[in-house]
Protein backbone atom coordinates (compact mmCIF):
# COMPACT_ATOMS: atom_id res chain seq x y z
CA UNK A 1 -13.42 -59.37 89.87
CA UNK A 2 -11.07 -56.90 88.95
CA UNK A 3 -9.53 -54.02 91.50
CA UNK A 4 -8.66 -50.54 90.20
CA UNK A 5 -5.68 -48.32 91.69
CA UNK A 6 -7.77 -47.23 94.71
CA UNK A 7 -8.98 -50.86 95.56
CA UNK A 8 -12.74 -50.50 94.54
CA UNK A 9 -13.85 -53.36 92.50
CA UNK A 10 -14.96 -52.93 89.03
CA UNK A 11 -17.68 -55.18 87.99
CA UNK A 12 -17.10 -58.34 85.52
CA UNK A 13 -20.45 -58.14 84.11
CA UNK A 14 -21.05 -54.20 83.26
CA UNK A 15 -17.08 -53.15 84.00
CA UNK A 16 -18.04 -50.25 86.09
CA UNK A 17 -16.39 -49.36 89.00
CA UNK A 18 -18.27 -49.47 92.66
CA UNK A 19 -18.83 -53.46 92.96
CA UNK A 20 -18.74 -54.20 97.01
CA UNK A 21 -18.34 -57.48 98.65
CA UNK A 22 -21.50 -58.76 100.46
CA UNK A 23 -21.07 -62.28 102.74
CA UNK A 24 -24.17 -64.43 102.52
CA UNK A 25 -24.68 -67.84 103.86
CA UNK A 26 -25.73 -70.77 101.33
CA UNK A 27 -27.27 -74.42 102.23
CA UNK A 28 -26.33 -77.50 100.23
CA UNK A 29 -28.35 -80.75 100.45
CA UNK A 30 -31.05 -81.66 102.70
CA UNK A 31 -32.30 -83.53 105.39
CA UNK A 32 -28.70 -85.56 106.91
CA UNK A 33 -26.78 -84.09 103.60
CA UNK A 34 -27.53 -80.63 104.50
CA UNK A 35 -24.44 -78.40 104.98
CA UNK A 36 -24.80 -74.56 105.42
CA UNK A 37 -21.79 -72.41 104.52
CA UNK A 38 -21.52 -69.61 106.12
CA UNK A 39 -19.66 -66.03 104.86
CA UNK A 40 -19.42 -66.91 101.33
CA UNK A 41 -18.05 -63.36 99.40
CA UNK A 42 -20.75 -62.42 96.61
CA UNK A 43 -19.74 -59.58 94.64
CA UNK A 44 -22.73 -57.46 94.29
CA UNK A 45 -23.13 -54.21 91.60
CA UNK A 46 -25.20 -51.27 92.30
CA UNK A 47 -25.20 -50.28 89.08
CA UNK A 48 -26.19 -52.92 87.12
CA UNK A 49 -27.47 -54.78 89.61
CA UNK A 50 -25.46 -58.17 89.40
CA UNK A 51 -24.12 -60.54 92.03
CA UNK A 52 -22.03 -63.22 91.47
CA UNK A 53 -19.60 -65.58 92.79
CA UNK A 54 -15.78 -65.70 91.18
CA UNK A 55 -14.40 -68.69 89.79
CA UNK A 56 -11.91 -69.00 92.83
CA UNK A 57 -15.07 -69.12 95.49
CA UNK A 58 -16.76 -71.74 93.73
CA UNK A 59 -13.64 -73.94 93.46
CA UNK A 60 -13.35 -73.16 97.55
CA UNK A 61 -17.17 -73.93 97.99
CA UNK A 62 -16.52 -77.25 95.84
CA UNK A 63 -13.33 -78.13 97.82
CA UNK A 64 -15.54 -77.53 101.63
CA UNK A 65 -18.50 -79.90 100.42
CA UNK A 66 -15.44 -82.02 99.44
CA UNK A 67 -14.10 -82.62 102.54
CA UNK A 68 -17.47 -81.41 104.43
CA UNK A 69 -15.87 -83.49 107.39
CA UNK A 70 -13.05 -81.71 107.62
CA UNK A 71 -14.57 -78.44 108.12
CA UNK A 72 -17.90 -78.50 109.29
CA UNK A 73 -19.03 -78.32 112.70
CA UNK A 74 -22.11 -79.62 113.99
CA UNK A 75 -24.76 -77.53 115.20
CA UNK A 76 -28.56 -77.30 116.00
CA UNK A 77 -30.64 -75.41 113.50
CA UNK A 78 -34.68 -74.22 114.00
CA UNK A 79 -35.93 -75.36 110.18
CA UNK A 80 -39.35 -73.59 109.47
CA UNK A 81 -41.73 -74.45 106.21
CA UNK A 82 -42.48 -71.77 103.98
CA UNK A 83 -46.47 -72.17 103.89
């Protein structure tokens, strides 16, 4: 992810500029294992259509399943079946 001057992000994968930050949520595991991380920065093109994660958010996604107990709070979640 690469800024120019005026702080808009210029996309890795087609190098133009206009890349914005979008903050999605992700589950890991299942079941007792599951672990949901929540506002996890995607950077998203609109040009070439790309999203991606940088190298520096998957090392931080890594280092939270890590030490899952460290960071995660409990909470009740509604889980529905896609039929």
């Amino acid at each position: 992810m690469n800024q120019t001057k005026n702080s808009s992000l210029v996309c890795d994968v087609c190098g133009k500029t206009g890349a914005k930050v979008r903050y999605i949520s992700r589950s890991y595991g299942k079941g007792e294992n599951l672990l949901v991380i929540e506002d996890i920065p995607v950077i998203s093109c609109p040009h070439c259509g790309e999203s991606y994660l940088t190298a520096e958010t998957l090392h931080e996604i890594e280092r939270i399943k890590l030490h899952r107990q460290s960071f995660a709070k409990p909470r009740s979640v509604p889980v529905a079946v896609f039929a």
